[in-house]
PDB file of N, CA and C in Angstrom:
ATOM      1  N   UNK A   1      20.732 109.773  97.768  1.00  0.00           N
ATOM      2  CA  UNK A   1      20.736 110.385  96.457  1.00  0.00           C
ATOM      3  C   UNK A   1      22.113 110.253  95.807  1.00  0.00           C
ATOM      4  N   UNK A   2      23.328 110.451  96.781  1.00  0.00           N
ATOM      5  CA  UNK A   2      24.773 110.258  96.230  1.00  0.00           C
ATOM      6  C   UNK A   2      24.919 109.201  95.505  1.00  0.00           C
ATOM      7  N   UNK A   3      24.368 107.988  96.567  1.00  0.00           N
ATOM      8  CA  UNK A   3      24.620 106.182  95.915  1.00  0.00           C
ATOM      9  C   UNK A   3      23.508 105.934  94.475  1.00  0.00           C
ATOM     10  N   UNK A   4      22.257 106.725  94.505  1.00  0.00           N
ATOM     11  CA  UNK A   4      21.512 106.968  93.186  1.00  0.00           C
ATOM     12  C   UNK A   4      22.460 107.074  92.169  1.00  0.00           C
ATOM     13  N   UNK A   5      22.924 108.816  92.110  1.00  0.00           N
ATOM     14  CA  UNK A   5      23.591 109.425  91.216  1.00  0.00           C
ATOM     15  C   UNK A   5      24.814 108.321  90.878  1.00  0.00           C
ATOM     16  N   UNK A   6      25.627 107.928  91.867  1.00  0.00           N
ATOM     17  CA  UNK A   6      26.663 107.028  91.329  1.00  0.00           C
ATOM     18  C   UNK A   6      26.382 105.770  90.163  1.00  0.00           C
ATOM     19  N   UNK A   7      25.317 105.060  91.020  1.00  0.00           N
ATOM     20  CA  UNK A   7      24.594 104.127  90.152  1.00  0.00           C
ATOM     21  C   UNK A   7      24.655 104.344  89.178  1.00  0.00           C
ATOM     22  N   UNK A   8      23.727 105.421  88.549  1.00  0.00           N
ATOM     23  CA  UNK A   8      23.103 105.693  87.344  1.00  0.00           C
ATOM     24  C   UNK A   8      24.448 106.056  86.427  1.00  0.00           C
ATOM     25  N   UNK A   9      25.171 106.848  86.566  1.00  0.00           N
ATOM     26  CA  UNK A   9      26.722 106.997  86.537  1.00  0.00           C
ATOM     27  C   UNK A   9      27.517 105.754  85.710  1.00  0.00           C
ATOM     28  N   UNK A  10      27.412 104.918  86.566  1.00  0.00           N
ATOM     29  CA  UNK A  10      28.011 103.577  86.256  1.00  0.00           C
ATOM     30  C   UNK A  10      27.626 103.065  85.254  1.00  0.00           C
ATOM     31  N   UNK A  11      26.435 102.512  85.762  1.00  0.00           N
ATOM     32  CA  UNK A  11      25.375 101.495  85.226  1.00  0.00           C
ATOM     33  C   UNK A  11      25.195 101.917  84.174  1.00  0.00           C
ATOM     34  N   UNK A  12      24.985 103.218  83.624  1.00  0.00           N
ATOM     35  CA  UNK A  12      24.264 103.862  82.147  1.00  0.00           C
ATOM     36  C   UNK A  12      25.185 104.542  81.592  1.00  0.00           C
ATOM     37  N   UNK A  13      25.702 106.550  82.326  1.00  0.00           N
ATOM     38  CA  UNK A  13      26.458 106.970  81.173  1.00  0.00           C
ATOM     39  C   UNK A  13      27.512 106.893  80.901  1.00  0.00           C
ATOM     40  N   UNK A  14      28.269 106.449  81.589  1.00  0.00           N
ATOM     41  CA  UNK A  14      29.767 105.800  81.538  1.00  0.00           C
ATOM     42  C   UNK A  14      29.428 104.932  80.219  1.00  0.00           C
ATOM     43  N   UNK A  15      28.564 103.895  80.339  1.00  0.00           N
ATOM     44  CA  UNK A  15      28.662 102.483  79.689  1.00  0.00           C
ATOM     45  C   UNK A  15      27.941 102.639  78.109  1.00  0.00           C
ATOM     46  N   UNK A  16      27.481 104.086  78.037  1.00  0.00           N
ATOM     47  CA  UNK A  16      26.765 104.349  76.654  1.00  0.00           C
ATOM     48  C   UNK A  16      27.521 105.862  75.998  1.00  0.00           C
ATOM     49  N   UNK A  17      27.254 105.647  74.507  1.00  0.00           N
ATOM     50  CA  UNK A  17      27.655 106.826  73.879  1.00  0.00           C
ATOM     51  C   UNK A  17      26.141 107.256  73.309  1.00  0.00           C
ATOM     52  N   UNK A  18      25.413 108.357  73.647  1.00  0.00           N
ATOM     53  CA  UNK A  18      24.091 108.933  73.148  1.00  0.00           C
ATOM     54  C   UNK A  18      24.100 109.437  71.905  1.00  0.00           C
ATOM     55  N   UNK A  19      23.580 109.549  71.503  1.00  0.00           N
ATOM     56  CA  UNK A  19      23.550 110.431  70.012  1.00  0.00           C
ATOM     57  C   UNK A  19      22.776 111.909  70.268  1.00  0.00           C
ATOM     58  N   UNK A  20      21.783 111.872  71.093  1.00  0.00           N
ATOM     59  CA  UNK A  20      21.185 113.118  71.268  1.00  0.00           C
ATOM     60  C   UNK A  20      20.976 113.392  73.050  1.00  0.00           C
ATOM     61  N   UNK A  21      19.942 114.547  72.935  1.00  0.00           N
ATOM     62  CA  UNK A  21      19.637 114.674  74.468  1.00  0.00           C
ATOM     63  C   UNK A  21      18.611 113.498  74.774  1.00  0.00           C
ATOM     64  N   UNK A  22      17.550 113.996  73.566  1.00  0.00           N
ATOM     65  CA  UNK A  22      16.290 112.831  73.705  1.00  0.00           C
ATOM     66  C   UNK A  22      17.074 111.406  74.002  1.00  0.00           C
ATOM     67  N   UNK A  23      17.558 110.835  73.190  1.00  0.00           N
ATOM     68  CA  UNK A  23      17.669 109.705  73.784  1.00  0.00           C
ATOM     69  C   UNK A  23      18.226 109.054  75.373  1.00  0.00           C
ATOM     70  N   UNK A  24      19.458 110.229  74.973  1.00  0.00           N
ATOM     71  CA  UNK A  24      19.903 110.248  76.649  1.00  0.00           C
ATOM     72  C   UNK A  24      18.533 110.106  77.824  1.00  0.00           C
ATOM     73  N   UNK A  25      17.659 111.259  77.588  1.00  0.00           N
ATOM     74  CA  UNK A  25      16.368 111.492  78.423  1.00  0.00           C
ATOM     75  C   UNK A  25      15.746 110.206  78.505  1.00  0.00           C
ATOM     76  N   UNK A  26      15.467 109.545  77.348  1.00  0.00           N
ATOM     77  CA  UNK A  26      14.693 108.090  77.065  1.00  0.00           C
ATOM     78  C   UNK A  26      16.031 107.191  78.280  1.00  0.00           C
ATOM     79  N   UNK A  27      17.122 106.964  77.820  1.00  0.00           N
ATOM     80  CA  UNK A  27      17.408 106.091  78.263  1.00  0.00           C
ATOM     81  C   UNK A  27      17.268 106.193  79.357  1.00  0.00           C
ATOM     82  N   UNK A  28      18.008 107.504  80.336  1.00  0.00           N
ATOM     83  CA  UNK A  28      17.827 107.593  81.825  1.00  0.00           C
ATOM     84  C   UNK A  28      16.554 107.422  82.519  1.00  0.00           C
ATOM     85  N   UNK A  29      15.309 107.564  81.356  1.00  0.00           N
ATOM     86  CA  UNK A  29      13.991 107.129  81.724  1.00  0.00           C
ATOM     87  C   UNK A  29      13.748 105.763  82.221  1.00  0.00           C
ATOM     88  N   UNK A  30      13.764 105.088  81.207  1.00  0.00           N
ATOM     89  CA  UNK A  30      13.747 103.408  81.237  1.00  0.00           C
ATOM     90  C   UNK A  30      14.971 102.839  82.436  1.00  0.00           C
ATOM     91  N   UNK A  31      15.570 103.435  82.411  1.00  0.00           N
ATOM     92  CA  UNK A  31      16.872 103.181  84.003  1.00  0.00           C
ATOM     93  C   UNK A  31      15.881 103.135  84.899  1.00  0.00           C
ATOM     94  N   UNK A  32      15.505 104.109  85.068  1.00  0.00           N
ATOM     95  CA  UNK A  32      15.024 104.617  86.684  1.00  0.00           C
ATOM     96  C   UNK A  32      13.882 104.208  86.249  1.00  0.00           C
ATOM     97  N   UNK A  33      12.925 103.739  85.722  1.00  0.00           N
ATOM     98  CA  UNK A  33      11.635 103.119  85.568  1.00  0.00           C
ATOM     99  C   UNK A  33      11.696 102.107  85.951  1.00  0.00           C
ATOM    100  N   UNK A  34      12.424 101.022  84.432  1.00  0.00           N
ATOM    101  CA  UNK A  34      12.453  99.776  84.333  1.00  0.00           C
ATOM    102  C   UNK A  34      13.451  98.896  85.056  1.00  0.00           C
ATOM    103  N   UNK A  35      14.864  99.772  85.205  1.00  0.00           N
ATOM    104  CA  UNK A  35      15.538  98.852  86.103  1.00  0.00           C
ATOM    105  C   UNK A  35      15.866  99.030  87.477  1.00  0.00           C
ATOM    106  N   UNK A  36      16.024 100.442  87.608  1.00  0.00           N
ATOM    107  CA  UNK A  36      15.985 100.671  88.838  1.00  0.00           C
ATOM    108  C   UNK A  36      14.889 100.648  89.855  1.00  0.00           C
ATOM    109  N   UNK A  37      13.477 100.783  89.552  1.00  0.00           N
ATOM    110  CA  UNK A  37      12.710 100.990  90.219  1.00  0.00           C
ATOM    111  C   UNK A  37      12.042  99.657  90.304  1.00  0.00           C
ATOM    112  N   UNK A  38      12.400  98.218  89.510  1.00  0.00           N
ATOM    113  CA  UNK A  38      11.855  97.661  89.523  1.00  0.00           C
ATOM    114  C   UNK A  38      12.283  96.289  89.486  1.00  0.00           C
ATOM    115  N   UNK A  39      13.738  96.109  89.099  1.00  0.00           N
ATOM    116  CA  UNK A  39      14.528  94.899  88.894  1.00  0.00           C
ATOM    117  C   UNK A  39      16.297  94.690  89.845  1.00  0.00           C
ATOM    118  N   UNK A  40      16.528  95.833  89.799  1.00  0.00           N
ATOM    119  CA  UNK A  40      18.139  96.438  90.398  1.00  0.00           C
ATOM    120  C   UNK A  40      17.687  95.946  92.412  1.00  0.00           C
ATOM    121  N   UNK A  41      18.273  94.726  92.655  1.00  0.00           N
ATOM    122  CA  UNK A  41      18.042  95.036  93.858  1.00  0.00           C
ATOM    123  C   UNK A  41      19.057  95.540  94.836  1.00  0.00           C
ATOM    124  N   UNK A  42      18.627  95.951  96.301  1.00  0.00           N
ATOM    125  CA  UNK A  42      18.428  97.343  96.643  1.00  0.00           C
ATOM    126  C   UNK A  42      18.880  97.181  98.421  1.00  0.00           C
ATOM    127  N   UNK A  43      20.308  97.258  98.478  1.00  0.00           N
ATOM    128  CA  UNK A  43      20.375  96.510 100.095  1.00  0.00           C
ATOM    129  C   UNK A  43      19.535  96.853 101.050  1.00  0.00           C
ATOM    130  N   UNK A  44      18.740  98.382 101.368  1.00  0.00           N
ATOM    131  CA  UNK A  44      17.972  98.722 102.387  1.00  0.00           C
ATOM    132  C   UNK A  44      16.871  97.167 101.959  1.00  0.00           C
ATOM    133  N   UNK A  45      16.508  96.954 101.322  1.00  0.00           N
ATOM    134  CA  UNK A  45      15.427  95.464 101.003  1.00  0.00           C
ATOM    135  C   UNK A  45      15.662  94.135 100.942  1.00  0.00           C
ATOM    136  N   UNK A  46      17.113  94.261 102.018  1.00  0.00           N
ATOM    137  CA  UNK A  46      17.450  92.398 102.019  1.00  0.00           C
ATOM    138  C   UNK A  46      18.134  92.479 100.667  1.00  0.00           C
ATOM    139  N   UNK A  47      18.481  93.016  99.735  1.00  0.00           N
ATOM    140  CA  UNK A  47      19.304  92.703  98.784  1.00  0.00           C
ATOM    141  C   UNK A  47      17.773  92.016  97.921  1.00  0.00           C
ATOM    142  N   UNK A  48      16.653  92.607  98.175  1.00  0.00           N
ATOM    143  CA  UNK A  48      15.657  91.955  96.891  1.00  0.00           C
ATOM    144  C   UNK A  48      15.476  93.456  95.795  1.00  0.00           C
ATOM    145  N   UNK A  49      14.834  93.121  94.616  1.00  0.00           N
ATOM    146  CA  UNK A  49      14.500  94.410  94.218  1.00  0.00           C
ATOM    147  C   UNK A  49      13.055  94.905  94.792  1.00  0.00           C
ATOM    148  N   UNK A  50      12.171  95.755  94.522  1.00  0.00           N
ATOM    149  CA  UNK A  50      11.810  96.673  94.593  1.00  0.00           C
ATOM    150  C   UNK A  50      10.066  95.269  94.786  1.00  0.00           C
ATOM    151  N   UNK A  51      10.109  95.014  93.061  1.00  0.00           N
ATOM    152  CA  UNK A  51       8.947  93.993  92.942  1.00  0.00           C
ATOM    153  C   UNK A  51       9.308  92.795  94.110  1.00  0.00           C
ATOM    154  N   UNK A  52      10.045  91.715  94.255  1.00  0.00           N
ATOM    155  CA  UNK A  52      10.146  91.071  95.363  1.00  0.00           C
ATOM    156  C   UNK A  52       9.869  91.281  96.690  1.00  0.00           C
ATOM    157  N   UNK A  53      10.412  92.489  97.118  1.00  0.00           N
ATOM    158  CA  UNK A  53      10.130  93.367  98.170  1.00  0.00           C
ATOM    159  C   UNK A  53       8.488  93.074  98.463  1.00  0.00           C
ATOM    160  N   UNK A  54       7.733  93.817  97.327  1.00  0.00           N
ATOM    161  CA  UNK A  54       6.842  94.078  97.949  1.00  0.00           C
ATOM    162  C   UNK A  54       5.435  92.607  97.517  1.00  0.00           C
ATOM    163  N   UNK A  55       5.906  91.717  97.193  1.00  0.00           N
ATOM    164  CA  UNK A  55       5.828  90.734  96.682  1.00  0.00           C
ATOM    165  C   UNK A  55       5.810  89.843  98.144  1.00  0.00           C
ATOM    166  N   UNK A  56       6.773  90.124  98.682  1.00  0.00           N
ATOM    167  CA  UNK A  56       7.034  89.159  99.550  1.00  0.00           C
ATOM    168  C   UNK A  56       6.234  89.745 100.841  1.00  0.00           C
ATOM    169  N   UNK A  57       5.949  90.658 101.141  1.00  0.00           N
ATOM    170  CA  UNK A  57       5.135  91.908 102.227  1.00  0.00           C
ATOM    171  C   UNK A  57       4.233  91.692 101.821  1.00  0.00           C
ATOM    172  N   UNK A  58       3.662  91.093 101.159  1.00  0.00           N
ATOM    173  CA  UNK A  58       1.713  91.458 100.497  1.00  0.00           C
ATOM    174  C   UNK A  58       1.137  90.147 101.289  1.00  0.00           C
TER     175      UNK A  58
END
């Protein structure tokens, strides 16, 4: 959860200025949806992301 929180940290609010909460909420959404959960790869997985992973297991 530490190496999560850092990530997200980095990767997003460091690197953006929000205008509101909502968007903040939107963006940290689409993070952890679209890139993290699905493109960001991920050393416990060979260094693949998430889709490859299980791509390659099927």
């Amino acid at each position: 959860m530490e190496s999560f929180s850092s990530r997200l940290k980095v990767e997003l609010i460091y690197a953006e200025l929000f205008e509101s909460i909502t968007a903040t909420k939107s963006a940290i959404f689409e993070y952890i949806e679209m890139f993290y959960n699905r493109k960001r790869r991920h050393s416990a997985l060979g260094y693949l992301s998430p889709v490859e992973y299980k791509c390659r297991c099927a």
